[in-house]
N, C-alpha and C. Protein backbone atom coordinates (compact mmCIF):
# COMPACT_ATOMS: atom_id res chain seq x y z
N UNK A 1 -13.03 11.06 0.66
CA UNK A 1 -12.51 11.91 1.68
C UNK A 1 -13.66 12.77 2.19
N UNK A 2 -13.95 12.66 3.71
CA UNK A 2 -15.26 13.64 3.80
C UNK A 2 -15.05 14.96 3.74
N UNK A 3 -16.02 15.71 3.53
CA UNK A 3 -16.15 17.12 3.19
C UNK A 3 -15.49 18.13 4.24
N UNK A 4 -15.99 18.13 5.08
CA UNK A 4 -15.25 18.81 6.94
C UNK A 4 -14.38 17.99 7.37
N UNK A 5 -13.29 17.88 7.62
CA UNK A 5 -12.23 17.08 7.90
C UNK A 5 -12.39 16.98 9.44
N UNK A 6 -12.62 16.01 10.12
CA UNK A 6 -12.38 15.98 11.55
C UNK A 6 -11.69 14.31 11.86
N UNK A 7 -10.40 14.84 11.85
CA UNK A 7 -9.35 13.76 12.17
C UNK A 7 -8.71 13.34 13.29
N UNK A 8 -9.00 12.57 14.42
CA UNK A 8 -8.15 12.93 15.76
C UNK A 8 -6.85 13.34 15.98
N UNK A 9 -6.20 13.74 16.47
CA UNK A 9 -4.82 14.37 16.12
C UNK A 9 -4.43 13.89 17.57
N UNK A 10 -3.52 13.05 17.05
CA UNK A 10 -2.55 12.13 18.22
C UNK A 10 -1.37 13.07 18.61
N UNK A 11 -1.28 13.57 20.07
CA UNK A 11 -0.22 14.51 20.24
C UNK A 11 0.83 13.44 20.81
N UNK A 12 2.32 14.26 21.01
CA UNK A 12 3.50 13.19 21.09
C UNK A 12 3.33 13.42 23.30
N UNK A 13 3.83 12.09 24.20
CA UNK A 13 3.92 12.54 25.12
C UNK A 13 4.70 13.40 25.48
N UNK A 14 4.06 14.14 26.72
CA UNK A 14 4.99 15.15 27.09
C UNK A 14 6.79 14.88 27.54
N UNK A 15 7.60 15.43 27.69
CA UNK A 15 8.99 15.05 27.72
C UNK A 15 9.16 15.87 29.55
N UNK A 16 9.36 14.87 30.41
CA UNK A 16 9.95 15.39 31.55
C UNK A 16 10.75 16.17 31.46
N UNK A 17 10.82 16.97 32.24
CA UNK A 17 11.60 18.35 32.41
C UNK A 17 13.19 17.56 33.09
N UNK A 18 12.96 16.52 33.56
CA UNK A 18 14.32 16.14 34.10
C UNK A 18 15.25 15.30 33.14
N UNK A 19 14.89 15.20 31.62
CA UNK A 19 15.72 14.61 30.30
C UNK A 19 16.47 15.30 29.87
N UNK A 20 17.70 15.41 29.58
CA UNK A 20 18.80 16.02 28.87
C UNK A 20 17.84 16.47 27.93
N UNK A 21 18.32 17.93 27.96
CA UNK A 21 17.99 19.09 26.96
C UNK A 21 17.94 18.58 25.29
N UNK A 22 18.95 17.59 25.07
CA UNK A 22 18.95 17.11 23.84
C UNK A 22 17.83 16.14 23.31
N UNK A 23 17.42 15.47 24.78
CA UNK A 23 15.91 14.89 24.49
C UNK A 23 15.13 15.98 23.84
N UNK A 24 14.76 17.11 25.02
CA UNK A 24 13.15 17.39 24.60
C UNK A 24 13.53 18.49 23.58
N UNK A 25 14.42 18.96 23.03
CA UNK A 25 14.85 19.11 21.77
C UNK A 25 14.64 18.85 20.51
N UNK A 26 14.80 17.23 20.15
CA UNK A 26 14.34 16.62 19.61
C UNK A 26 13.27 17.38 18.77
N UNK A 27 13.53 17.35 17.95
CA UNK A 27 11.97 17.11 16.45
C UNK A 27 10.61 15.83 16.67
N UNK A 28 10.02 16.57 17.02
CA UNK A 28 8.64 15.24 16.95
C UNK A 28 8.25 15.05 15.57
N UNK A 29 7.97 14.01 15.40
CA UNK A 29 7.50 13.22 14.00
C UNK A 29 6.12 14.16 13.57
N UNK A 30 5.67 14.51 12.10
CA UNK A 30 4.60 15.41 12.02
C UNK A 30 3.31 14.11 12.31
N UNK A 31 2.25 14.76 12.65
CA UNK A 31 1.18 13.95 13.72
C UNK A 31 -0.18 14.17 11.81
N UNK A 32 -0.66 13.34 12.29
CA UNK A 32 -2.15 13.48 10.55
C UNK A 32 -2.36 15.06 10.90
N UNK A 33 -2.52 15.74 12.08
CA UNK A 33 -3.14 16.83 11.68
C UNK A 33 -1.86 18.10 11.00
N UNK A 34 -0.49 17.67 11.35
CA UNK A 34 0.67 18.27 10.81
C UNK A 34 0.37 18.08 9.35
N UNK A 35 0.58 16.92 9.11
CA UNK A 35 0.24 16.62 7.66
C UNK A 35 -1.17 17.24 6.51
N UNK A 36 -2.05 16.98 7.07
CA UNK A 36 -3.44 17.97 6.56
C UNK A 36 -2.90 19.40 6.55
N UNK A 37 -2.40 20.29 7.74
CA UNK A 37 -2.33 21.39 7.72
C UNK A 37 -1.03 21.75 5.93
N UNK A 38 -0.40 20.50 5.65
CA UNK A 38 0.94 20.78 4.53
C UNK A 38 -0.37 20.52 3.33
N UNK A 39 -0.71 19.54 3.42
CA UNK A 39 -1.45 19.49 2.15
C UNK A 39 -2.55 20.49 1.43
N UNK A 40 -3.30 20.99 2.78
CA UNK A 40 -3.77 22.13 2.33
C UNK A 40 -2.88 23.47 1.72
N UNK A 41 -2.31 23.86 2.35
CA UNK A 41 -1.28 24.80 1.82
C UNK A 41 -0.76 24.79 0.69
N UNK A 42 -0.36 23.31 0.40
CA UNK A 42 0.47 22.91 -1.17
C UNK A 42 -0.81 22.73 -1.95
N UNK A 43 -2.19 22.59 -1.71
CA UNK A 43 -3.01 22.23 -2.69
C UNK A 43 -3.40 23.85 -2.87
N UNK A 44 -3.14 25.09 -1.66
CA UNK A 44 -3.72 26.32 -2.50
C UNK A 44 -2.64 26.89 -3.17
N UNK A 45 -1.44 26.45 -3.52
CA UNK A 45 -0.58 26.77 -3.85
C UNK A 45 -0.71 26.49 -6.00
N UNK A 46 -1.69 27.46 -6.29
CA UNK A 46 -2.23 27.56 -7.74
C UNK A 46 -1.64 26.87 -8.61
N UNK A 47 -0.21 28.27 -8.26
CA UNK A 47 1.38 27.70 -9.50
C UNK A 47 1.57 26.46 -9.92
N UNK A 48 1.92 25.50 -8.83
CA UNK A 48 2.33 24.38 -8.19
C UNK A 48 1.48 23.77 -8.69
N UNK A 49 0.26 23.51 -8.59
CA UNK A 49 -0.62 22.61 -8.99
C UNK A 49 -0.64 22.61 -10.44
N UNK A 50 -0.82 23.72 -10.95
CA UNK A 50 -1.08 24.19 -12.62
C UNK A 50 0.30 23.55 -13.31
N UNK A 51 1.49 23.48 -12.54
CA UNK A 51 2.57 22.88 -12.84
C UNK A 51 3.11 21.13 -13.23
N UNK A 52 1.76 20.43 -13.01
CA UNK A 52 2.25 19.29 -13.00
C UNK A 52 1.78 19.01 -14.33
N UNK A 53 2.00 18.19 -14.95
CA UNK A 53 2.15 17.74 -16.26
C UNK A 53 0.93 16.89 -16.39
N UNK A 54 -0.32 16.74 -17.26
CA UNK A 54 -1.20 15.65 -16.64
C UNK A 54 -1.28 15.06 -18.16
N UNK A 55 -1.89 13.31 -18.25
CA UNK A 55 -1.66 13.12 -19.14
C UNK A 55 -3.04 12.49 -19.36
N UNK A 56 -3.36 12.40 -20.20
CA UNK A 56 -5.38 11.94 -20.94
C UNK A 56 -5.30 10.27 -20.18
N UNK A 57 -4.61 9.61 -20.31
CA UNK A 57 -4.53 8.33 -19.76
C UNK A 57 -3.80 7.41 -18.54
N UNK A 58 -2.93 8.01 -18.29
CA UNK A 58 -2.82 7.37 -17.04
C UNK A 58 -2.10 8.78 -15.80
N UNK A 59 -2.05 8.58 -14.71
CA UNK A 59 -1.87 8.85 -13.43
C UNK A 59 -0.34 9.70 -13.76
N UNK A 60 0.08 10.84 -13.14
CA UNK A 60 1.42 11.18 -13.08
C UNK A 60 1.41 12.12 -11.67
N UNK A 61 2.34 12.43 -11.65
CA UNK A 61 2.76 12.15 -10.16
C UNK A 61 3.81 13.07 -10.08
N UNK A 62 4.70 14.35 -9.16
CA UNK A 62 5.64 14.72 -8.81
C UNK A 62 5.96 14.40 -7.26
N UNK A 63 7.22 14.17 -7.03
CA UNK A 63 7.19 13.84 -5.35
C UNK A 63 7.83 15.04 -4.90
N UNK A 64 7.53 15.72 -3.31
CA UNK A 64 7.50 17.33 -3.03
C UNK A 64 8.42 16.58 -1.41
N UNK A 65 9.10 18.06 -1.28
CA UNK A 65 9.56 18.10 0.06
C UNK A 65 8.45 18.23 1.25
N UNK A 66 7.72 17.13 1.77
CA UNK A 66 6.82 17.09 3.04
C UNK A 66 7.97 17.80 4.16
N UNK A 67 6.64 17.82 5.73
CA UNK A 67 6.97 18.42 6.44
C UNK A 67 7.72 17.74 7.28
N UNK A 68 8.58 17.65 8.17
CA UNK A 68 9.21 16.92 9.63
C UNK A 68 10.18 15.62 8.59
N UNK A 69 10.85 15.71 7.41
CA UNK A 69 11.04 14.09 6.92
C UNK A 69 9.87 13.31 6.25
N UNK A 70 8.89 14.07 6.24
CA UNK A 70 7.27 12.97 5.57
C UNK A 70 7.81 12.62 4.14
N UNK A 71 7.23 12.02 3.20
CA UNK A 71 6.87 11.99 1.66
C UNK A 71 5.95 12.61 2.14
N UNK A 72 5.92 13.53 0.21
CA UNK A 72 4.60 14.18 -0.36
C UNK A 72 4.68 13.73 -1.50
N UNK A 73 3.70 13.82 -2.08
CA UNK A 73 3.49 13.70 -3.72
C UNK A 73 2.30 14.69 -4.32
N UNK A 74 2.47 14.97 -5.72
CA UNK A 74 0.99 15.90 -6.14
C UNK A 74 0.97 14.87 -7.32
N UNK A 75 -0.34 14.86 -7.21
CA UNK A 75 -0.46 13.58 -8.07
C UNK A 75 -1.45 13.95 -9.46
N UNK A 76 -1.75 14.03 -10.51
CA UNK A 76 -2.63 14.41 -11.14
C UNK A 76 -3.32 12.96 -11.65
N UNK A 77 -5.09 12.86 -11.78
CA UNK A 77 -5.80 11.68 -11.98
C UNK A 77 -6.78 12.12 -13.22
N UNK A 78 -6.08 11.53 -14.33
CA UNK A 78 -7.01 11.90 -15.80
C UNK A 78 -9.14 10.86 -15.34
N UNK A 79 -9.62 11.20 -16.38
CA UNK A 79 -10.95 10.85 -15.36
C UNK A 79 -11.02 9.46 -16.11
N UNK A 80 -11.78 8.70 -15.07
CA UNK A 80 -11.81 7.45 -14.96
C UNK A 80 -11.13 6.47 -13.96
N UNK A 81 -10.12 6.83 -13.83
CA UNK A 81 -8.86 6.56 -13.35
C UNK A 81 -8.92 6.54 -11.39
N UNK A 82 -8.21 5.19 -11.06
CA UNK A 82 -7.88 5.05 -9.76
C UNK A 82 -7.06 3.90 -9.04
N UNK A 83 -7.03 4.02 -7.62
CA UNK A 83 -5.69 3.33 -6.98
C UNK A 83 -5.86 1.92 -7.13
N UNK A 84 -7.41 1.38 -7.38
CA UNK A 84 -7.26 0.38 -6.67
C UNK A 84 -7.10 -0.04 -4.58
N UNK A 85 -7.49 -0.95 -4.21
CA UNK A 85 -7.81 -1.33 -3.03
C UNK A 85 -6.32 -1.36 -2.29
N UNK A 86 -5.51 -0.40 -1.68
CA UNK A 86 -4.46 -0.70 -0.90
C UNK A 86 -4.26 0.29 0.42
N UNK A 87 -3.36 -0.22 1.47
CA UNK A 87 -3.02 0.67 2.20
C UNK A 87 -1.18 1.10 2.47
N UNK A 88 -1.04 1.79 3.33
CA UNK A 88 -0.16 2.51 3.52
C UNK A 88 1.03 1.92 4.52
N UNK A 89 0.37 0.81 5.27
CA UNK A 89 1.53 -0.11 6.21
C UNK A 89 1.77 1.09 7.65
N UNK A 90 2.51 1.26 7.82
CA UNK A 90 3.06 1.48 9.42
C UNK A 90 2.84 3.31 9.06
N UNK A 91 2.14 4.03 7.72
CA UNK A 91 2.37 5.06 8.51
C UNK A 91 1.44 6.07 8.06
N UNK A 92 1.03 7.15 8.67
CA UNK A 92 -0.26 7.74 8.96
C UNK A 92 0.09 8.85 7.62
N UNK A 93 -1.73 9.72 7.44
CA UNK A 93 -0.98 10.59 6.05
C UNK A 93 -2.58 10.86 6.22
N UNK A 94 -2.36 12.29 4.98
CA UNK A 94 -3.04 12.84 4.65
C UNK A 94 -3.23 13.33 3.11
N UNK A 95 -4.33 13.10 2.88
CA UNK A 95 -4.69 14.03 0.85
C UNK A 95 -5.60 14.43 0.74
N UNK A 96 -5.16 15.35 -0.43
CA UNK A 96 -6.25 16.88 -0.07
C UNK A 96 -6.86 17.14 -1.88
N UNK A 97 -7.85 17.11 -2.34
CA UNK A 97 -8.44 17.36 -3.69
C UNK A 97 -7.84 18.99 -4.06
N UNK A 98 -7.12 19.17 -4.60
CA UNK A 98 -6.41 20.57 -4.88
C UNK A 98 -7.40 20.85 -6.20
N UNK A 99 -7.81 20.33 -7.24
CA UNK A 99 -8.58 20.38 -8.40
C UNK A 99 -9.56 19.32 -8.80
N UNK A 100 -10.66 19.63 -9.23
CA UNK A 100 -11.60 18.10 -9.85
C UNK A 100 -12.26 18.01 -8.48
N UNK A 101 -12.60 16.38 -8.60
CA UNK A 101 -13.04 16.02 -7.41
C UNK A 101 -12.46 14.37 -7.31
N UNK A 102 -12.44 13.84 -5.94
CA UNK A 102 -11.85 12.19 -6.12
C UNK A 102 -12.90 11.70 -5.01
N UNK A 103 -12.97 10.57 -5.00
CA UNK A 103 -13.57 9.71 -4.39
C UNK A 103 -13.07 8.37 -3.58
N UNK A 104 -13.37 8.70 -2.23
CA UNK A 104 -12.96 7.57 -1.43
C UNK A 104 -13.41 6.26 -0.84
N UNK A 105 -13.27 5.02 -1.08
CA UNK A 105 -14.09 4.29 -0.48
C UNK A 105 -13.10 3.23 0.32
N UNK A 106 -13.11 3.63 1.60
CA UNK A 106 -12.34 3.03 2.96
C UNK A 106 -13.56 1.79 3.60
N UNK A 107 -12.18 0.92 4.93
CA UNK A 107 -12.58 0.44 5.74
C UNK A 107 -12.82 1.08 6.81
N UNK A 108 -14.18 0.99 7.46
CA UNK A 108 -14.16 1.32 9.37
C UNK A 108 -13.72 0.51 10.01
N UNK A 109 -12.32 0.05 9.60
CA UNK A 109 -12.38 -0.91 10.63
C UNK A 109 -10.58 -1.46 10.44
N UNK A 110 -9.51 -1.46 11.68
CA UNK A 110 -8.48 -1.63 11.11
C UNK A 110 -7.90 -2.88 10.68
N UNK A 111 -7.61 -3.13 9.93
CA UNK A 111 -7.37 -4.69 9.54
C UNK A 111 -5.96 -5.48 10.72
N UNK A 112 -5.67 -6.76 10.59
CA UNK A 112 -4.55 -7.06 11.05
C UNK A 112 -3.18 -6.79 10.14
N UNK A 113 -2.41 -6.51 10.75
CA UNK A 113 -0.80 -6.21 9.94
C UNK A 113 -0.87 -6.86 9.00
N UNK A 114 -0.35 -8.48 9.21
CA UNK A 114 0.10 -9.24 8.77
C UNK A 114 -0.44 -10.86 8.91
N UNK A 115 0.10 -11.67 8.37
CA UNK A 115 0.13 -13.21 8.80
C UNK A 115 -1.98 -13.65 8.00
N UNK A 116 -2.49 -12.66 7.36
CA UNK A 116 -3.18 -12.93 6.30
C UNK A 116 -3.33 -12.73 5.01
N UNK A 117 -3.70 -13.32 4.22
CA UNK A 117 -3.70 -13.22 2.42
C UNK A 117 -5.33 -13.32 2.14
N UNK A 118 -6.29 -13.95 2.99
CA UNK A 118 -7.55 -13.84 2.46
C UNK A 118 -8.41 -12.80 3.63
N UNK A 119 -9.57 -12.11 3.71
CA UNK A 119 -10.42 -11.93 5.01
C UNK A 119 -11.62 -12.19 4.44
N UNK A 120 -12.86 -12.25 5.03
CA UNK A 120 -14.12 -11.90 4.47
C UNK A 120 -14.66 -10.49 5.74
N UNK A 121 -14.87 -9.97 5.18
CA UNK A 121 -15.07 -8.52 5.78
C UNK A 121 -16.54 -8.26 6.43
N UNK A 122 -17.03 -7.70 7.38
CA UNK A 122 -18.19 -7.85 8.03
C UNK A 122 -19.25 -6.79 6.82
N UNK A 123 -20.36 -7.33 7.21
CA UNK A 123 -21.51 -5.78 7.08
C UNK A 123 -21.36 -4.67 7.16
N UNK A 124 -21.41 -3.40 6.57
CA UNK A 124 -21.66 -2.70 7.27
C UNK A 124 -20.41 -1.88 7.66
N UNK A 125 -19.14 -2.21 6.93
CA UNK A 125 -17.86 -1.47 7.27
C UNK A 125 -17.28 -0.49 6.45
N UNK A 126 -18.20 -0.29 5.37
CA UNK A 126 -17.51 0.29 4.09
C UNK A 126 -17.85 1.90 4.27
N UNK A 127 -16.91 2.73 3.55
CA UNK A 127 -17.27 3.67 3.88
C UNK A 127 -17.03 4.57 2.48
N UNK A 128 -17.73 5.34 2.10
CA UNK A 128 -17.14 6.09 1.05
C UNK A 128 -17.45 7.84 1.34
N UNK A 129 -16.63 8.59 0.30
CA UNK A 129 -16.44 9.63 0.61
C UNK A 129 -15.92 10.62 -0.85
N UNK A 130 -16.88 11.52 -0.94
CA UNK A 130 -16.58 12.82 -2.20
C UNK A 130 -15.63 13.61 -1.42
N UNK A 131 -14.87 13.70 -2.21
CA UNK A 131 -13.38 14.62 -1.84
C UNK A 131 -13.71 15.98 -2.86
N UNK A 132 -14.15 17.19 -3.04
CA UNK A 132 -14.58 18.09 -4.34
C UNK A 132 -13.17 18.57 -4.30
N UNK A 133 -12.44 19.62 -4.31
CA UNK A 133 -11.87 20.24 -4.36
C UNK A 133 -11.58 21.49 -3.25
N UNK A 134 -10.78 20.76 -2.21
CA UNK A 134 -10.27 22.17 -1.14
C UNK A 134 -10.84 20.72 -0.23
N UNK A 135 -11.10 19.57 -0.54
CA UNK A 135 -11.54 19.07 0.85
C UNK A 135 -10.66 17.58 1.11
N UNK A 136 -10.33 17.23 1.95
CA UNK A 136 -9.11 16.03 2.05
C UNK A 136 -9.49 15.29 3.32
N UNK A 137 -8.52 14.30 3.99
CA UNK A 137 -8.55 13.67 5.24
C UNK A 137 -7.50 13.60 5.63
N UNK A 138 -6.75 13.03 6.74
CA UNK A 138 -5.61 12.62 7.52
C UNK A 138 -6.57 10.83 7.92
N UNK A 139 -5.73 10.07 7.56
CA UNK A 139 -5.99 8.54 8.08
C UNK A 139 -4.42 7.93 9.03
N UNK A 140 -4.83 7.13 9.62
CA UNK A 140 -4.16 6.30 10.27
C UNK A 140 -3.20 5.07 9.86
N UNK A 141 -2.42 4.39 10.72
CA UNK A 141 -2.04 3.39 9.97
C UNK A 141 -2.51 2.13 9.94
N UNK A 142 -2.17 1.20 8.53
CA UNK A 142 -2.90 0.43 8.14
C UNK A 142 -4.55 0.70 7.86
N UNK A 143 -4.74 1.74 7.28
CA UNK A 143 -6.10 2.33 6.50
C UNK A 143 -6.05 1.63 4.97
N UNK A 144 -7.39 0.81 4.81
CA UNK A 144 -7.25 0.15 3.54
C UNK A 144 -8.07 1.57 2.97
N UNK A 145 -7.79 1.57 1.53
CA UNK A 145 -9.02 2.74 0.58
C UNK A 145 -8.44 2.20 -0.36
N UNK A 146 -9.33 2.51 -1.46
CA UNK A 146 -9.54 3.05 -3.16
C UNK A 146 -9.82 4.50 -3.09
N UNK A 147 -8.68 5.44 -3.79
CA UNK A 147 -9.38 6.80 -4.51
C UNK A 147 -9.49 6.87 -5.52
N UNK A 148 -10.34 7.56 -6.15
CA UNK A 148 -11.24 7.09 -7.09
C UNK A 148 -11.28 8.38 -8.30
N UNK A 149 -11.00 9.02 -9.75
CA UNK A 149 -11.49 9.83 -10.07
C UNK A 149 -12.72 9.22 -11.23
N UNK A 150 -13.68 9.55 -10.51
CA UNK A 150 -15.43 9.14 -11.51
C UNK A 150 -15.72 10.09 -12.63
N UNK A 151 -15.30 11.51 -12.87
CA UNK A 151 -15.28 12.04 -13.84
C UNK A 151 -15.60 11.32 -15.04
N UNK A 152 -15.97 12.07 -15.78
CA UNK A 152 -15.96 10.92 -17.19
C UNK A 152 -15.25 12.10 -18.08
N UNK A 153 -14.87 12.80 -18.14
CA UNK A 153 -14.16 14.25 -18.40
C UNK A 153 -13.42 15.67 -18.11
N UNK A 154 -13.34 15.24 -16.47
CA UNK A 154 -12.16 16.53 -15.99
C UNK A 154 -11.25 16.04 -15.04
N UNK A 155 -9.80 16.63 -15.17
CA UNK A 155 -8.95 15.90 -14.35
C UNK A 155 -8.76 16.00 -12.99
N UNK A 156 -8.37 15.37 -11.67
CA UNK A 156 -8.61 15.62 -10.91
C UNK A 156 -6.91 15.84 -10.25
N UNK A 157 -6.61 16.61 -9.06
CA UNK A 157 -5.12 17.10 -9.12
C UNK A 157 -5.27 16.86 -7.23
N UNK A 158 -4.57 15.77 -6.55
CA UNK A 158 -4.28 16.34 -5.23
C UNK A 158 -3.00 16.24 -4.66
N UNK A 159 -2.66 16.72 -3.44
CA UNK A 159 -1.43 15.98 -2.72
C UNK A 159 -1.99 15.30 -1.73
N UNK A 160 -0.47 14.57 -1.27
CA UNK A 160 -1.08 13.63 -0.60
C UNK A 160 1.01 13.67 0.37
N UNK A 161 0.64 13.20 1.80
CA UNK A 161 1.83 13.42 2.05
C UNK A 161 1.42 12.02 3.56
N UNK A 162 2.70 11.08 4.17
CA UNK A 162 3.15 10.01 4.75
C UNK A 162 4.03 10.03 5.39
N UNK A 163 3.88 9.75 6.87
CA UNK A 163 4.71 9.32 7.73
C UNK A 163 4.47 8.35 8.25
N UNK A 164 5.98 7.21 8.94
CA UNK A 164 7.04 7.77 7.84
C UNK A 164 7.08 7.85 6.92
N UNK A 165 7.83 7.64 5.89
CA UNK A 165 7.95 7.68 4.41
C UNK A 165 7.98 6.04 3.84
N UNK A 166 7.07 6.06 2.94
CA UNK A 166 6.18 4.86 2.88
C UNK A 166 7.09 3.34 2.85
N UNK A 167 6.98 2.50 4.14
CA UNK A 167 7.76 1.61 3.87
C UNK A 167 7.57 0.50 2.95
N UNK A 168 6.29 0.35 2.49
CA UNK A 168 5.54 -0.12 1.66
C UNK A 168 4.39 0.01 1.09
N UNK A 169 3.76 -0.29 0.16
CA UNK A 169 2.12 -0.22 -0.24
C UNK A 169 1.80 -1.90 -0.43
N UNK A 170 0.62 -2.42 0.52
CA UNK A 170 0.36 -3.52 0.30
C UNK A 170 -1.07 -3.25 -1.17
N UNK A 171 -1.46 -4.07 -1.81
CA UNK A 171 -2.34 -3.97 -3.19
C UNK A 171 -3.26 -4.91 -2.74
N UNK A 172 -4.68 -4.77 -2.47
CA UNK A 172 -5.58 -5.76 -2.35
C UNK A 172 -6.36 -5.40 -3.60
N UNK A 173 -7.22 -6.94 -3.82
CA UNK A 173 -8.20 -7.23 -4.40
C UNK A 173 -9.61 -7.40 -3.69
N UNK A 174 -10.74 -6.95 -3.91
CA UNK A 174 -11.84 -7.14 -3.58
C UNK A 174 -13.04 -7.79 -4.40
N UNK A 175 -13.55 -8.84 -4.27
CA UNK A 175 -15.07 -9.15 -4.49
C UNK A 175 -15.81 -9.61 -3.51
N UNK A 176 -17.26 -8.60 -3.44
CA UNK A 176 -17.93 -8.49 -2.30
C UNK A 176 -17.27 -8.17 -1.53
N UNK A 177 -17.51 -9.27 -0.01
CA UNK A 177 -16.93 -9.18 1.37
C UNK A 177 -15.62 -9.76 0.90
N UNK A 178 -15.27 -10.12 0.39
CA UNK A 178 -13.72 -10.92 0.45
C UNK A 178 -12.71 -10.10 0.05
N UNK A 179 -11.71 -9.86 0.97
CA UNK A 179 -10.61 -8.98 0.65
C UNK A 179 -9.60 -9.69 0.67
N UNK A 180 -8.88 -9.59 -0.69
CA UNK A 180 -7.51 -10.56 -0.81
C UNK A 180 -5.93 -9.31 -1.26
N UNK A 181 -4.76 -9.84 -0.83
CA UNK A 181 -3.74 -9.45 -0.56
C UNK A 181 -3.56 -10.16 -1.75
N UNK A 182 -3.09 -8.79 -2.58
CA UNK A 182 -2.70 -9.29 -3.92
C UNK A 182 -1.17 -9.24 -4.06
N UNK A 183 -0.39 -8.46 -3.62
CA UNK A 183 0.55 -7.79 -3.57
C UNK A 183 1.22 -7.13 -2.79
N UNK A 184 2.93 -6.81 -2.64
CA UNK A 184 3.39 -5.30 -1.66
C UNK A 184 4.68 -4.58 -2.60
N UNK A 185 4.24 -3.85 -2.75
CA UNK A 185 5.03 -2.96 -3.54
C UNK A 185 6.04 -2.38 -2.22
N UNK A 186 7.16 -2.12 -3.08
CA UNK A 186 8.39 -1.15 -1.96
C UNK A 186 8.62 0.23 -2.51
N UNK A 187 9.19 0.55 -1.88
CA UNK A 187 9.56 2.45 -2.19
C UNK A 187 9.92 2.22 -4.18
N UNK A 188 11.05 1.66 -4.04
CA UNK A 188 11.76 1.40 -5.34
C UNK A 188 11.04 1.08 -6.76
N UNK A 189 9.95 0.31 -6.47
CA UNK A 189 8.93 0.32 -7.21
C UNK A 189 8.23 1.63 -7.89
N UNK A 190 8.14 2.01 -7.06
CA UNK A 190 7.46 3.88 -7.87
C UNK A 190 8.12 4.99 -7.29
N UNK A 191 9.49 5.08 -7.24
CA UNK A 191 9.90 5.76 -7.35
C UNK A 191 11.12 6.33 -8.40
C-alpha cells in the first residue's frame, strides 16, 4: 500500500434537477475515497483495534458496520503470514495498516473479468508497496494483490472495507509471469 495515498475518486453523475425528488434523494454508493476516509477513522480508533483477539498463527478477523451498505473487516496478521494472490471481483475498497506494517504486491494493469484460467503477464507490471502503520490505499475493481505481513515477530492489525459487499474472492496462483485462477470463494465461505 503506498505511503501518501493518492487514489482517483470517481464521483457519481450529477442528477438533473428535472427527476422526481425521490431520485436525487437517493443514497449514492460510498466511492474508494468514501471508503479510505472509514478506514482511517476505524484504524485511529485505539480501543477497537486493541480489541481484536490476535492469534501467534493464523489470521483472525472481526467484520464491522462499513459506510453507505459497504463490508468492513479489522483483520489482525500474526508475522509471516498472508493473502496469497487474489482479487475482489466487481467491487472497489480500501485498507489501511492500523498497527505493524503489511506489504503489498499488485498488478498495474486490469486483468479481464472472466472467460480465463491461465495469463502470462507482461514485464514490468508488478508493483509493490510498504503499508507502515497510519498508511493504506483505495483500489478499484478487479485489482489482483497479495498483502503481505514480513515481520518475523510483530503483529500487524488493519481494516479493510468493499463495495459492494464482496460478491466473491477469485484465488490465483503465481509462478513468474504466469498467473493462474486457482479458485472463487463466495461470501459463505468466510463468513
Amino acid at each position: 500500500m503506498p505511503p501518501p495515498v493518492s487514489t482517483p475518486v470517481s464521483t457519481p453523475a450529477p442528477v438533473a434537477a428535472s427527476l422526481p425528488s425521490a431520485v436525487s434523494d437517493a443514497p449514492r454508493p460510498p466511492t474508494q475515497a468514501d471508503l479510505l476516509a472509514f478506514v482511517r477513522r476505524t484504524a485511529a480508533d485505539a480501543e477497537l483495534i486493541a480489541s481484536l483477539p490476535l492469534d501467534p498463527e493464523g489470521r483472525t478477523w472481526v467484520r464491522l458496520e462499513g459506510p453507505g451498505g459497504s463490508e468492513a473487516w479489522l483483520i489482525g496478521w500474526p508475522p509471516g503470514t498472508g493473502t496469497g494472490w487474489h482479487d475482489h471481483a466487481e467491487s472497489v475498497g480500501a485498507f489501511l495498516t492500523a498497527s505493524g506494517e503489511l506489504k503489498e504486491n499488485s498488478l498495474a494493469v486490469r486483468l479481464p473479468a472472466d472467460g480465463w484460467k491461465t495469463l502470462e503477464l507482461t514485464e514490468e507490471i508488478d508493483r509493490e508497496r510498504k503499508l507502515p502503520a497510519g498508511t493504506g490505499r483505495g483500489f478499484g475493481r478487479h485489482h489482483v494483490h497479495e498483502v503481505l505481513n514480513e515481520s518475523a515477530e510483530e503483529h500487524a492489525v488493519s481494516v479493510h472495507a468493499y463495495y459492494p459487499p464482496l460478491p466473491q474472492i477469485r484465488r490465483y496462483s503465481r509462478t513468474g509471469q504466469i498467473l493462474r485462477l486457482e479458485h472463487v470463494e463466495r461470501p459463505e465461505d468466510w463468513q
